[in-house]
Protein backbone atom coordinates (compact mmCIF):
# COMPACT_ATOMS: atom_id res chain seq x y z
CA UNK A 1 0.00 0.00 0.00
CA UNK A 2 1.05 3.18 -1.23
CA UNK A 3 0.96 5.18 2.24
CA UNK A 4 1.38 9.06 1.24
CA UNK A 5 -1.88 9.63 0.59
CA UNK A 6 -4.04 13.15 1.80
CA UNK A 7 -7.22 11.53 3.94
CA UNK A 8 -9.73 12.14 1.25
CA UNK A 9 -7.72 10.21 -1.05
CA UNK A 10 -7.47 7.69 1.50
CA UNK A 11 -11.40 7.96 1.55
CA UNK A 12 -11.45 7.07 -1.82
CA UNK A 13 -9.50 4.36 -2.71
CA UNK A 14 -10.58 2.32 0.17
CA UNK A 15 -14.00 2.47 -1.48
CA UNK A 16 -12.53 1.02 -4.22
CA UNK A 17 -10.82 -2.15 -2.37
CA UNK A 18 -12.57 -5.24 -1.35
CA UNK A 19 -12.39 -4.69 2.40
CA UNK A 20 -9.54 -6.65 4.58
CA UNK A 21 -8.03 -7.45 0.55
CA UNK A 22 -5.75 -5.47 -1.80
CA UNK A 23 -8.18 -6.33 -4.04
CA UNK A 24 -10.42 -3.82 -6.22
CA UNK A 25 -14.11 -4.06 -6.09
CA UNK A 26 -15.42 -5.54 -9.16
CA UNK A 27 -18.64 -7.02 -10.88
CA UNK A 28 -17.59 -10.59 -10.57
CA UNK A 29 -16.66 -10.44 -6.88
CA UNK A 30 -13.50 -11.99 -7.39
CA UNK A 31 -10.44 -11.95 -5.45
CA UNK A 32 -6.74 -13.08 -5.85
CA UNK A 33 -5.48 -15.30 -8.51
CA UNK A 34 -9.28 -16.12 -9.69
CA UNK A 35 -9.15 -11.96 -10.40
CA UNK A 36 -6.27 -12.16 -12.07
CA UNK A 37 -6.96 -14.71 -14.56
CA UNK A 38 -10.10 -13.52 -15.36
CA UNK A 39 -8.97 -9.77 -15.73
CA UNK A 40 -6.20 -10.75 -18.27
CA UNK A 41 -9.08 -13.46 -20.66
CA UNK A 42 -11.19 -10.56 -20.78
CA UNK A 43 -8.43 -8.01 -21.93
CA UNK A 44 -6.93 -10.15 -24.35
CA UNK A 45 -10.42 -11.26 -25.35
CA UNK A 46 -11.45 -6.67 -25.79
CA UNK A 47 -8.03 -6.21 -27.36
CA UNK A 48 -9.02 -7.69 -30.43
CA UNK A 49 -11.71 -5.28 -31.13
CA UNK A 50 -10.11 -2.31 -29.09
CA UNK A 51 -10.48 1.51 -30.59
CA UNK A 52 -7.35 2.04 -32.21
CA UNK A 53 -5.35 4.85 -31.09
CA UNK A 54 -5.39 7.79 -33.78
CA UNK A 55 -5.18 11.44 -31.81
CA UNK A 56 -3.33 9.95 -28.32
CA UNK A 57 -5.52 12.35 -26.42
CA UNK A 58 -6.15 11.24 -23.05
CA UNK A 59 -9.72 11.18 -23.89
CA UNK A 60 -8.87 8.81 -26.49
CA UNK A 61 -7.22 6.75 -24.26
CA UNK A 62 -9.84 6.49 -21.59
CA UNK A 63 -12.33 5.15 -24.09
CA UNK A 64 -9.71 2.58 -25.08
CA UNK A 65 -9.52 1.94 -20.96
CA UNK A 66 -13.14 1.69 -20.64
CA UNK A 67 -13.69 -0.59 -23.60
CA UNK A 68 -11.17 -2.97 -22.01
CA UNK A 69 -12.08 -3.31 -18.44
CA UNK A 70 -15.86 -2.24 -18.25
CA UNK A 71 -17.20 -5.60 -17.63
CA UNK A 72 -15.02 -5.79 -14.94
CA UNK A 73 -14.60 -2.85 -13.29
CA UNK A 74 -17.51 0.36 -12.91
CA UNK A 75 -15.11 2.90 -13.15
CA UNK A 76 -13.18 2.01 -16.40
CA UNK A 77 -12.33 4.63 -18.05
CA UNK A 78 -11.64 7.04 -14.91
CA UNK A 79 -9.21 9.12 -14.40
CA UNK A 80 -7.23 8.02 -10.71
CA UNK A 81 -8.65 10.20 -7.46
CA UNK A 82 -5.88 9.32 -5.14
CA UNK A 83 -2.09 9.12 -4.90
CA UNK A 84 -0.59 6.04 -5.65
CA UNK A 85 3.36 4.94 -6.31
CA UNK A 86 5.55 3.05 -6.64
CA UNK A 87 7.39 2.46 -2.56
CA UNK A 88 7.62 6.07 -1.58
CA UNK A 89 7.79 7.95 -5.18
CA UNK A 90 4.66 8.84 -5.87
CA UNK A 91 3.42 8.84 -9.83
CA UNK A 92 1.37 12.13 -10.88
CA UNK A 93 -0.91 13.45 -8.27
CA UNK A 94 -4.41 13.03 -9.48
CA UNK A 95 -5.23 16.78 -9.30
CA UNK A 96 -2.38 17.20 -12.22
CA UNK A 97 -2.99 13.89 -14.31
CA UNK A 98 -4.64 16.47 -17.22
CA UNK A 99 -2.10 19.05 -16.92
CA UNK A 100 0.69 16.61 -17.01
CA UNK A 101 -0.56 14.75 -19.59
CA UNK A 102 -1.29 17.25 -21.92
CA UNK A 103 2.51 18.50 -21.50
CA UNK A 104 3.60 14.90 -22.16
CA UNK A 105 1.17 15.13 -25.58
CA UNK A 106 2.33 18.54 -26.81
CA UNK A 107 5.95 17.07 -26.67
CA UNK A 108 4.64 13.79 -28.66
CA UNK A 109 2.97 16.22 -31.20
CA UNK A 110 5.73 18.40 -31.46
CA UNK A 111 8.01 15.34 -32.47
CA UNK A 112 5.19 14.63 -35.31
CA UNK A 113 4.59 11.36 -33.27
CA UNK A 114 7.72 9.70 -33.97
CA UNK A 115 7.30 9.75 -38.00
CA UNK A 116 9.88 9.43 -39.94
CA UNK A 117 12.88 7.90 -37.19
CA UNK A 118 14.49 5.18 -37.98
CA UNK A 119 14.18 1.65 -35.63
CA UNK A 120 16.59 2.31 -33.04
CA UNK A 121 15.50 6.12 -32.78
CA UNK A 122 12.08 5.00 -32.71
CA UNK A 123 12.74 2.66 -30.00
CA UNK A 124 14.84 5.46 -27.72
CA UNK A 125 12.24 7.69 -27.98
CA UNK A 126 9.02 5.57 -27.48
CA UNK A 127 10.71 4.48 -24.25
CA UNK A 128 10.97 7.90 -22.86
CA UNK A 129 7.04 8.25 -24.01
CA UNK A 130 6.21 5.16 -22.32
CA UNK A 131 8.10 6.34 -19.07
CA UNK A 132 6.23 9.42 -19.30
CA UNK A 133 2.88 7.89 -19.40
CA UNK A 134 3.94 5.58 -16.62
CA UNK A 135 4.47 8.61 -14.81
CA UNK A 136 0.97 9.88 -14.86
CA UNK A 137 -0.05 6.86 -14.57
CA UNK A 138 -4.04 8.31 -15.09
CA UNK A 139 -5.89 5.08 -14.12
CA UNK A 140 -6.83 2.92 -10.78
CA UNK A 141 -5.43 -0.14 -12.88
CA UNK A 142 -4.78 -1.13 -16.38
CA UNK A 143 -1.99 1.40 -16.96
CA UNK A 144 0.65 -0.86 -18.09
CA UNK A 145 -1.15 -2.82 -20.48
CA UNK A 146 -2.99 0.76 -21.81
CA UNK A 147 1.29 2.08 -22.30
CA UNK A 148 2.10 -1.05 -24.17
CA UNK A 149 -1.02 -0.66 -26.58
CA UNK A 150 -0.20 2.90 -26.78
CA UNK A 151 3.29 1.96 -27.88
CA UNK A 152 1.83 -0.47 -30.43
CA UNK A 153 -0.39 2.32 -32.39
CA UNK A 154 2.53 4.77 -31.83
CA UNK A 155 4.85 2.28 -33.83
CA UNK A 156 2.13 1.61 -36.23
CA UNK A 157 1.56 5.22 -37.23
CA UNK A 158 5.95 4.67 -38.18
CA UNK A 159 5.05 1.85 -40.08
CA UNK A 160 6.54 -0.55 -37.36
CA UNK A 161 4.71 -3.40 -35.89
CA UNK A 162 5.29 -4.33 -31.77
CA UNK A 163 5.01 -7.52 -31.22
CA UNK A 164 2.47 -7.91 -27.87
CA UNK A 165 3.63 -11.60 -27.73
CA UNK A 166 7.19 -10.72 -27.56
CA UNK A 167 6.55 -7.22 -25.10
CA UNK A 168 4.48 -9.52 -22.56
CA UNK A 169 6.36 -12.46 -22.71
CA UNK A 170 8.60 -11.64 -19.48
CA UNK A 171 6.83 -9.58 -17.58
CA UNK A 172 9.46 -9.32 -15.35
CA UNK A 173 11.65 -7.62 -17.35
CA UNK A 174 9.24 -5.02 -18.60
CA UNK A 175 8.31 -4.25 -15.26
CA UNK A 176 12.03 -4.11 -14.80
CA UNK A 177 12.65 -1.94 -16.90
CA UNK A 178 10.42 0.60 -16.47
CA UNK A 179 11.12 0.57 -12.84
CA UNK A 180 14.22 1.56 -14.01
CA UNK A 181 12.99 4.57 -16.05
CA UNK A 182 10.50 5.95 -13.28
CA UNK A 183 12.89 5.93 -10.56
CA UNK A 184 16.37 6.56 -11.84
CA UNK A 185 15.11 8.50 -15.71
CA UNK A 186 16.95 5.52 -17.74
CA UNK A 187 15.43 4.08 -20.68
CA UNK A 188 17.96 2.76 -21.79
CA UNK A 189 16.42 -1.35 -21.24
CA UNK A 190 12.93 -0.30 -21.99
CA UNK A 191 14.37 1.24 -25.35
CA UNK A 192 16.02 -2.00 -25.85
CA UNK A 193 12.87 -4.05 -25.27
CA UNK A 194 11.20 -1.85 -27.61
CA UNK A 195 13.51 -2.74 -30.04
CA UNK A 196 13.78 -6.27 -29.54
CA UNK A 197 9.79 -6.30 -29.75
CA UNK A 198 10.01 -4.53 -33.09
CA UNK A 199 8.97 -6.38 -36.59
């Protein structure tokens, strides 16, 4: 539990938690590994007709959430109301996830969304994109596997596929290295996962 937290934030995720559990409330009233498994069916089973990411406005992106998790979840699609990091660094504070965001977007647009960089450019920069995102982190759950879908329309608008297979095949090492990116500003392995994951 992420422990910096103001007391209406507090308030607020523990109405999202299945009391005495870590656990989010949800539809199906499951818990623990039973939650798990049945959270990542029903992704992959939405990400094969998810919305496509065109604009990668955070509107955009919260429809793509809520078509993904809204049989599980009621508030799919939500931006976060409460603190939450990773140990003690906390990720965007919930009152900024907008702001922040649309800084993180202007920069994105401003690079013409990658277009036109070569494989190894494309993979140092969609790691620092990816980091950024991370940072914001805008949503109570979901956000890595929203970044890595974001990375895969980001690459297709280049003309580059990402291979999902190859992305969430270690898990550990994704987590890994973004870990590494959030806390210490290195892309440098999520860049070369990118790459690696690129077809």
């Amino acid at each position: 539990m992420y422990n910096a937290r103001l007391a209406h934030e507090q308030t607020v995720y523990d109405r999202l938690i299945i009391a005495g559990t870590p656990y989010f409330k949800n539809k199906m009233n499951l818990q623990g590994v039973e939650l798990e498994t049945f959270e990542a069916r029903l992704v992959s089973i939405k990400t094969i007709t998810r919305p496509t990411l065109t604009t990668f406005r955070l509107p955009e992106i919260q429809l793509l959430h809520k078509h993904l998790f809204s049989e599980l979840y009621e508030w799919a699609g939500e931006l976060r109301q409460y603190t939450t990091g990773r140990g003690e660094i906390p990720f965007c504070r919930p009152e900024f996830i907008v702001s922040f965001y649309g800084d993180v977007w202007r920069k994105l647009q401003n690079e013409q969304f990658l277009r036109g960089l070569n494989r190894e450019d494309f993979a140092q920069r969609s790691a620092y994109y990816c980091s950024e995102f991370n940072a914001v982190h805008p949503f109570i759950e979901g956000n890595g596997r929203i970044t890595r879908l974001l990375l895969q329309d980001l690459a297709a608008t280049n003309g580059y596929r990402i291979s999902m297979t190859a992305l969430e095949s270690d898990k550990g090492a994704w987590y890994a290295a973004m870990k590494a990116a959030f806390e210490a500003a290195d892309t440098r392995l999520l860049a070369k996962l990118i790459l690696s994951a690129m077809e």
